[in-house]
PDB file of N, CA and C in Angstrom:
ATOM      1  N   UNK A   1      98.819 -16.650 -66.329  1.00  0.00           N
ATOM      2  CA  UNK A   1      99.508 -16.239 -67.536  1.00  0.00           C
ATOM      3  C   UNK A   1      98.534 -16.356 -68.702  1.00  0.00           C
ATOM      4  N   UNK A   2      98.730 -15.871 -69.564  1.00  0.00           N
ATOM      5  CA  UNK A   2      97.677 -15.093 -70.447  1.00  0.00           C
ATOM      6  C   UNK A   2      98.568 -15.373 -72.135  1.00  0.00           C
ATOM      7  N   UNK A   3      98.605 -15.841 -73.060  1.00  0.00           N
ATOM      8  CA  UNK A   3      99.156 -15.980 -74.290  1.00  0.00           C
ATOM      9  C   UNK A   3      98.139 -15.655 -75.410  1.00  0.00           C
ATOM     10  N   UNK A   4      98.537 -15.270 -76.357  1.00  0.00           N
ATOM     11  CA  UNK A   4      98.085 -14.726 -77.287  1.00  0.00           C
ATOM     12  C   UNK A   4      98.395 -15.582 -78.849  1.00  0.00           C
ATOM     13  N   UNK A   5      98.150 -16.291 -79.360  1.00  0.00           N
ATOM     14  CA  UNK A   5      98.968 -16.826 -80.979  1.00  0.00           C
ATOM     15  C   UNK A   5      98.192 -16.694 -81.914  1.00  0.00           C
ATOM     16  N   UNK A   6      98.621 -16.277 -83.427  1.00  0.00           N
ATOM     17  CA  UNK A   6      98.090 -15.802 -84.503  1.00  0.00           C
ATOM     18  C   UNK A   6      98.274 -17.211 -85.086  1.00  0.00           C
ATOM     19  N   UNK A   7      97.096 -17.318 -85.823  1.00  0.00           N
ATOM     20  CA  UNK A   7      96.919 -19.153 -86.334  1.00  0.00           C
ATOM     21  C   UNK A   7      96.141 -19.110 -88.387  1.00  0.00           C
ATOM     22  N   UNK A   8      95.999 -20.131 -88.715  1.00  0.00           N
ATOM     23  CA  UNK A   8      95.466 -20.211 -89.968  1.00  0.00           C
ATOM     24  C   UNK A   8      94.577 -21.242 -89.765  1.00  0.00           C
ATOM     25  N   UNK A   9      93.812 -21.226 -88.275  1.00  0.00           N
ATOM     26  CA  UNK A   9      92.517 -21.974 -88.630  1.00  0.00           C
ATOM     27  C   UNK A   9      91.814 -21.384 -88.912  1.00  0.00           C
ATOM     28  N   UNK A  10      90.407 -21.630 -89.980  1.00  0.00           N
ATOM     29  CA  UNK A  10      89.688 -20.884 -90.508  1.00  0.00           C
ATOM     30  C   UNK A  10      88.141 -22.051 -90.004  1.00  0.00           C
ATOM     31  N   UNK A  11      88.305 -22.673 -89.761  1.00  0.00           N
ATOM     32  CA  UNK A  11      87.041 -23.750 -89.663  1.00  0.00           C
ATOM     33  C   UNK A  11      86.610 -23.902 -88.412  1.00  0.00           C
ATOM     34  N   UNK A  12      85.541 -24.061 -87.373  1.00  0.00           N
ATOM     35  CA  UNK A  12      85.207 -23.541 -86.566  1.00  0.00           C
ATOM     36  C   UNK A  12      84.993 -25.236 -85.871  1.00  0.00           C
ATOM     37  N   UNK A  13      84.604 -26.487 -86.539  1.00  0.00           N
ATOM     38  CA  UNK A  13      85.489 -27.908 -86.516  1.00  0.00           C
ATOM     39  C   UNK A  13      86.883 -27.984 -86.219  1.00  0.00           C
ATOM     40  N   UNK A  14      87.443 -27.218 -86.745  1.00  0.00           N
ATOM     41  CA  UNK A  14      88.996 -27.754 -86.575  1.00  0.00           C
ATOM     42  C   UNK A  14      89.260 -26.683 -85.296  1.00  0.00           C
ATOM     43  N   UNK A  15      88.942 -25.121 -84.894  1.00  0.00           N
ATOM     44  CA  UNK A  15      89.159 -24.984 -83.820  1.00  0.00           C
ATOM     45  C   UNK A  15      89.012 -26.028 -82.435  1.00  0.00           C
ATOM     46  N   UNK A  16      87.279 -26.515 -82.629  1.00  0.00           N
ATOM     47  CA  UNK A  16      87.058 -27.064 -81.462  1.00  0.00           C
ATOM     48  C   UNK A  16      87.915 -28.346 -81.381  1.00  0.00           C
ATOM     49  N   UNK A  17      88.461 -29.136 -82.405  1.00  0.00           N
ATOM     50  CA  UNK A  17      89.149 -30.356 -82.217  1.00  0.00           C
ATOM     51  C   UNK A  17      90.315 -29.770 -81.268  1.00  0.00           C
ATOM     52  N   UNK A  18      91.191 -28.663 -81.921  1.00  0.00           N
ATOM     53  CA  UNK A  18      92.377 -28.082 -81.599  1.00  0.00           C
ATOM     54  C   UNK A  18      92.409 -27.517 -79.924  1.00  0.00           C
ATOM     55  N   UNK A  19      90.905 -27.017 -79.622  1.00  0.00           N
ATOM     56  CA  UNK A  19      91.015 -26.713 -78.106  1.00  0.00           C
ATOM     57  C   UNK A  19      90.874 -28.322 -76.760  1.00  0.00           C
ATOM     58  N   UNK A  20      89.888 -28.877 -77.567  1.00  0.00           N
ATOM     59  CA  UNK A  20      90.148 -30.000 -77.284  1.00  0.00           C
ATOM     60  C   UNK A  20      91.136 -30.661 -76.863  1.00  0.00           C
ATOM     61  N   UNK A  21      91.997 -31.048 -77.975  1.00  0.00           N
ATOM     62  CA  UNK A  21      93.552 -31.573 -77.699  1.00  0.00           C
ATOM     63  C   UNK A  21      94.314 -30.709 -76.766  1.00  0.00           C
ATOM     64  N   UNK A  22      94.327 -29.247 -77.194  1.00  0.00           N
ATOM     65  CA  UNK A  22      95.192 -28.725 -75.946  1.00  0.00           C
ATOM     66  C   UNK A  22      94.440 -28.991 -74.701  1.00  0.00           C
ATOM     67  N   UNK A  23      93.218 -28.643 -74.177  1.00  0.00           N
ATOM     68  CA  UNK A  23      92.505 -29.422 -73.148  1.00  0.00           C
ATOM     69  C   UNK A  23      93.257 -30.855 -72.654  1.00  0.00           C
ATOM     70  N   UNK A  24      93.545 -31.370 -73.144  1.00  0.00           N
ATOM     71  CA  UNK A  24      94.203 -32.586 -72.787  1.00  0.00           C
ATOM     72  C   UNK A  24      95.360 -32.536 -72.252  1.00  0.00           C
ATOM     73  N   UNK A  25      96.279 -31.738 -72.742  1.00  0.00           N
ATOM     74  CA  UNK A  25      97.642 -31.462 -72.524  1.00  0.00           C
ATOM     75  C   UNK A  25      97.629 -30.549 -71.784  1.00  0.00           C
ATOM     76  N   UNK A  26      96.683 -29.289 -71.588  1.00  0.00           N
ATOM     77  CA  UNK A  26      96.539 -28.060 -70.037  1.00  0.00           C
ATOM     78  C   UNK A  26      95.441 -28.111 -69.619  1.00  0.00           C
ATOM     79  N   UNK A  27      94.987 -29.245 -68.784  1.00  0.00           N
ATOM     80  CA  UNK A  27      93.608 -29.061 -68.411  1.00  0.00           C
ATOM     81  C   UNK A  27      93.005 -28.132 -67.549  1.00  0.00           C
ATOM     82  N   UNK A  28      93.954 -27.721 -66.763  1.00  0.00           N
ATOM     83  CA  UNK A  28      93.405 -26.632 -66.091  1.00  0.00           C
ATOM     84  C   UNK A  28      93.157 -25.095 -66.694  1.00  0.00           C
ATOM     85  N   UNK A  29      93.768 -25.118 -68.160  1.00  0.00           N
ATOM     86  CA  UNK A  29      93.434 -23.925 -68.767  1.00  0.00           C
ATOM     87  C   UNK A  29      92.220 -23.284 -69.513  1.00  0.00           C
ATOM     88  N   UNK A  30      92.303 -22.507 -70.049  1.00  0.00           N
ATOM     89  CA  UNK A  30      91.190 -21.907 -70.732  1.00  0.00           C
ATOM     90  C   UNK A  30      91.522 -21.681 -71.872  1.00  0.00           C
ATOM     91  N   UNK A  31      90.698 -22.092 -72.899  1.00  0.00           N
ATOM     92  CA  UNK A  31      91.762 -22.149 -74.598  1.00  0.00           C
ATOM     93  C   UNK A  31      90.055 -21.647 -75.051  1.00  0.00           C
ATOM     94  N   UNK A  32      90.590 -20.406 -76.237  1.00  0.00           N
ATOM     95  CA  UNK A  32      89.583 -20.705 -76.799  1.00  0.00           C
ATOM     96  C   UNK A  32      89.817 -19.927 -78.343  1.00  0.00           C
ATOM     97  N   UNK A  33      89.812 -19.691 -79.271  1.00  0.00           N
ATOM     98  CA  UNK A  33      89.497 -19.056 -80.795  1.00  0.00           C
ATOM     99  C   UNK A  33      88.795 -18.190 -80.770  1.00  0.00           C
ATOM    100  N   UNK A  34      89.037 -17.318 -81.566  1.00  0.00           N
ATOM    101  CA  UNK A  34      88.448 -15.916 -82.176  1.00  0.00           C
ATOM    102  C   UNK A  34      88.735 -15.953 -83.608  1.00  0.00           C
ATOM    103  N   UNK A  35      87.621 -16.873 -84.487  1.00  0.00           N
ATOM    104  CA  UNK A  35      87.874 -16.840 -85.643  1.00  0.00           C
ATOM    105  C   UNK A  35      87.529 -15.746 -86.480  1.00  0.00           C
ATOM    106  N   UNK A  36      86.998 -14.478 -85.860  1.00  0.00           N
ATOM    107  CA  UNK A  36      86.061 -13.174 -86.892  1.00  0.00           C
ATOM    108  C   UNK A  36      87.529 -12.530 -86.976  1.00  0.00           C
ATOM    109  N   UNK A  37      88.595 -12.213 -86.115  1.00  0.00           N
ATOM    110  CA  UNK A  37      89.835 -11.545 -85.784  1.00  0.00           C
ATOM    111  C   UNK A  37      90.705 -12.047 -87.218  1.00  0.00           C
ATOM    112  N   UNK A  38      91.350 -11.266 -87.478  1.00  0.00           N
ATOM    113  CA  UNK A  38      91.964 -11.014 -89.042  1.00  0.00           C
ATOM    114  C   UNK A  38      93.350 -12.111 -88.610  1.00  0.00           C
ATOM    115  N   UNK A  39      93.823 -12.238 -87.660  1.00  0.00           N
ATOM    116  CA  UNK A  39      94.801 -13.371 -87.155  1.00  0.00           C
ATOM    117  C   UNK A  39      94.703 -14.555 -86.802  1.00  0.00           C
ATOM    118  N   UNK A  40      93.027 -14.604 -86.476  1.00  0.00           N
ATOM    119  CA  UNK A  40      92.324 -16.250 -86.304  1.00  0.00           C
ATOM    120  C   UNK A  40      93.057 -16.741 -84.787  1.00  0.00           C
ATOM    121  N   UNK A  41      92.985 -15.789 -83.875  1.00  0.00           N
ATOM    122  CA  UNK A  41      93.707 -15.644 -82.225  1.00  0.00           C
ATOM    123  C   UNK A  41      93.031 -17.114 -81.860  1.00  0.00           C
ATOM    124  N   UNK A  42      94.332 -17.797 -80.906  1.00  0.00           N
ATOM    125  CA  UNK A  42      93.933 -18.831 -80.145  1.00  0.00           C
ATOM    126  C   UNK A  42      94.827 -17.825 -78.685  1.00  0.00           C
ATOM    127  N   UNK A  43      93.986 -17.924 -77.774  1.00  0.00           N
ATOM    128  CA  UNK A  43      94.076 -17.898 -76.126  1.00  0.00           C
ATOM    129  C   UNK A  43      94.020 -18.836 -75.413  1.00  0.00           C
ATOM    130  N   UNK A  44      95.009 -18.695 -74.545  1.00  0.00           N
ATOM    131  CA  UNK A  44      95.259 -19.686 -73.904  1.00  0.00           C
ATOM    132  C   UNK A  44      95.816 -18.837 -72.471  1.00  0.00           C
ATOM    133  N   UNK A  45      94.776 -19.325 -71.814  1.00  0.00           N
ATOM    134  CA  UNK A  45      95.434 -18.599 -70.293  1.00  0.00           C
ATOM    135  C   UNK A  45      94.562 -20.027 -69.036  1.00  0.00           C
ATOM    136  N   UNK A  46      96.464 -19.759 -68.384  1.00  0.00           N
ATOM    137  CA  UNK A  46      96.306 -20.859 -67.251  1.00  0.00           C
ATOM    138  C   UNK A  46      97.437 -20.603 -66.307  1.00  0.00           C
ATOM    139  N   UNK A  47      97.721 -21.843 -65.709  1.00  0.00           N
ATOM    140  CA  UNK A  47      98.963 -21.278 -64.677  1.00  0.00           C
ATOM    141  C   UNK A  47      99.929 -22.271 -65.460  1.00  0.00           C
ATOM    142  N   UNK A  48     100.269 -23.302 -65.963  1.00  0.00           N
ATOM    143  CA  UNK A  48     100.747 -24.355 -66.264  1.00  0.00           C
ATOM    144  C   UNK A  48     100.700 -24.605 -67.459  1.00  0.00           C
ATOM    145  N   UNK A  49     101.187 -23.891 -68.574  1.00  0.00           N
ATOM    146  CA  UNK A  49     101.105 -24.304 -70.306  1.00  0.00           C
ATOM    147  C   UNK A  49     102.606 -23.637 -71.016  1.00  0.00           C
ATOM    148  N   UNK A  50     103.068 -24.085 -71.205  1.00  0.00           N
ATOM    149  CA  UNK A  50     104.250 -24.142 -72.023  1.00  0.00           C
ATOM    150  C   UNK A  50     103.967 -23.433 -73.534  1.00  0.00           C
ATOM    151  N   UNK A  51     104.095 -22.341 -73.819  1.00  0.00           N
ATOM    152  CA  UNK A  51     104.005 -21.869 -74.919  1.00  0.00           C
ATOM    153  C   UNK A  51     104.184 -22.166 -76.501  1.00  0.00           C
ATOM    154  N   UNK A  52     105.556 -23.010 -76.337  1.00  0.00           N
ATOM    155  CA  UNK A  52     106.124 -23.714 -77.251  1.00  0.00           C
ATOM    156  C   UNK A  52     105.638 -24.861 -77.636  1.00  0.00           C
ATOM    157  N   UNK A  53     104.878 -25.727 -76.274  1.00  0.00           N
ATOM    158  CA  UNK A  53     104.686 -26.591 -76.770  1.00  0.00           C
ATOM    159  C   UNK A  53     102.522 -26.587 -77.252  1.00  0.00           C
ATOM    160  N   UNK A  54     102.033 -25.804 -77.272  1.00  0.00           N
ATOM    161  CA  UNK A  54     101.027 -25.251 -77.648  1.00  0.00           C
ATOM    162  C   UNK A  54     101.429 -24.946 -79.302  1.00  0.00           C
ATOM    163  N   UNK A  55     102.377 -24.193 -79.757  1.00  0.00           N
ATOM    164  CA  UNK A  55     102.802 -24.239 -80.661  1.00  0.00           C
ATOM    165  C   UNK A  55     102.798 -25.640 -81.218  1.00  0.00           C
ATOM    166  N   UNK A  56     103.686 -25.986 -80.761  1.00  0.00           N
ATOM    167  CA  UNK A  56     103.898 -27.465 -81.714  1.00  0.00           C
ATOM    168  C   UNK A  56     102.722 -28.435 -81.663  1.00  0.00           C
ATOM    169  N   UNK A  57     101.656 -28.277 -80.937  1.00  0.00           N
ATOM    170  CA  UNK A  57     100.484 -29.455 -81.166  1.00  0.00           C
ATOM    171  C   UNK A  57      99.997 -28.598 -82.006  1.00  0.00           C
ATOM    172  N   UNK A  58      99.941 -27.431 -82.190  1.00  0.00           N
ATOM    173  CA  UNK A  58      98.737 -27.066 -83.488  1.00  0.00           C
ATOM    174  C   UNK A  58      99.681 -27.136 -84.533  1.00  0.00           C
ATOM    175  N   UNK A  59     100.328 -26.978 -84.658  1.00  0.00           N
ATOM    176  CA  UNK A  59     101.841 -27.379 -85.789  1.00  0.00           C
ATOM    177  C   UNK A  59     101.563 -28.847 -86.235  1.00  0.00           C
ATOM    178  N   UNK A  60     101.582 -29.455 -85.563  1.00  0.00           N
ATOM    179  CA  UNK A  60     101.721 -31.236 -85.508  1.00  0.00           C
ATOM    180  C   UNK A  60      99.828 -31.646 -86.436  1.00  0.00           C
ATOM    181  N   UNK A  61      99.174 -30.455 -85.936  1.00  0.00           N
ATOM    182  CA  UNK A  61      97.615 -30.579 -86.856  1.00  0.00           C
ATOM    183  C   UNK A  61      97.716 -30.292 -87.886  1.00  0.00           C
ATOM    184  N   UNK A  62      98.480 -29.789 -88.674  1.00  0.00           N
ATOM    185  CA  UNK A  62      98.255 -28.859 -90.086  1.00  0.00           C
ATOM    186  C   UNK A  62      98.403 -27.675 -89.959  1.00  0.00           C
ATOM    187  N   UNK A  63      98.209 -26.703 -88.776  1.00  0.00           N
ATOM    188  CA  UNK A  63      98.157 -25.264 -88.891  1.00  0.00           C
ATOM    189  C   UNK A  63      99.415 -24.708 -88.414  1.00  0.00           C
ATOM    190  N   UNK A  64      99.451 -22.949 -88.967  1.00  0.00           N
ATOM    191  CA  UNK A  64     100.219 -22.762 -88.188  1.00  0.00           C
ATOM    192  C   UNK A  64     100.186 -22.139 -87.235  1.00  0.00           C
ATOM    193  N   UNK A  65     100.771 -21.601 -86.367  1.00  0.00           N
ATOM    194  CA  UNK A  65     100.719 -20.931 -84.711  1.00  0.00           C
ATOM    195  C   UNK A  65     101.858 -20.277 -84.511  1.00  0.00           C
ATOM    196  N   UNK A  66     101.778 -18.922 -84.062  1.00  0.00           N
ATOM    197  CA  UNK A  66     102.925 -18.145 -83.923  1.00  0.00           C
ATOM    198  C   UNK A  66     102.597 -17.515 -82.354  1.00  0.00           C
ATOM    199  N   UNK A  67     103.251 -17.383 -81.819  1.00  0.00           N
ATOM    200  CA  UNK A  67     102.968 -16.076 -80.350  1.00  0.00           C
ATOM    201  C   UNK A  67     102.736 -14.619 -81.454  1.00  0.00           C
ATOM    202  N   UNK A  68     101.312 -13.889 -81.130  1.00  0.00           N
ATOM    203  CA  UNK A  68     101.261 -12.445 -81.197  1.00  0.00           C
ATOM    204  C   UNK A  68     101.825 -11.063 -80.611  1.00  0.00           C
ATOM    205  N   UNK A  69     102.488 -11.064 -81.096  1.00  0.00           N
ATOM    206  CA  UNK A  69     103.270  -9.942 -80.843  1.00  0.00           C
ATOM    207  C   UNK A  69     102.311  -8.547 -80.721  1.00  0.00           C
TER     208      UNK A  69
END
């Protein structure tokens, strides 16, 4: 499964903290930022990650996180 979320990180520090932490919580996934993208995309593709709750840890950092539509 493959997710897509539009974010307001702009700092390329605070991405890597943010993939990090989700790393912790989906380790078997693949997380990563596209900060040049006008939506500041976080990806996240794995077999085992809860969408919502991906949401709410970057929520719980300061930013926000939406699923891309």
């Amino acid at each position: 499964m493959v997710e897509v979320f539009k974010t307001n990180v702009r700092k390329m520090s605070h991405a890597n903290k943010l993939v990090s932490l989700l790393l912790l919580h989906f380790p078997n996934s693949k997380i990563n930022f596209d900060l040049h993208d006008c939506d500041k995309i976080l990806r996240v593709k794995g077999e085992k990650f809860i969408p919502e709750e991906v949401m709410m840890l970057v929520k719980e950092n300061g930013f926000t996180c939406s699923v891309l539509e």
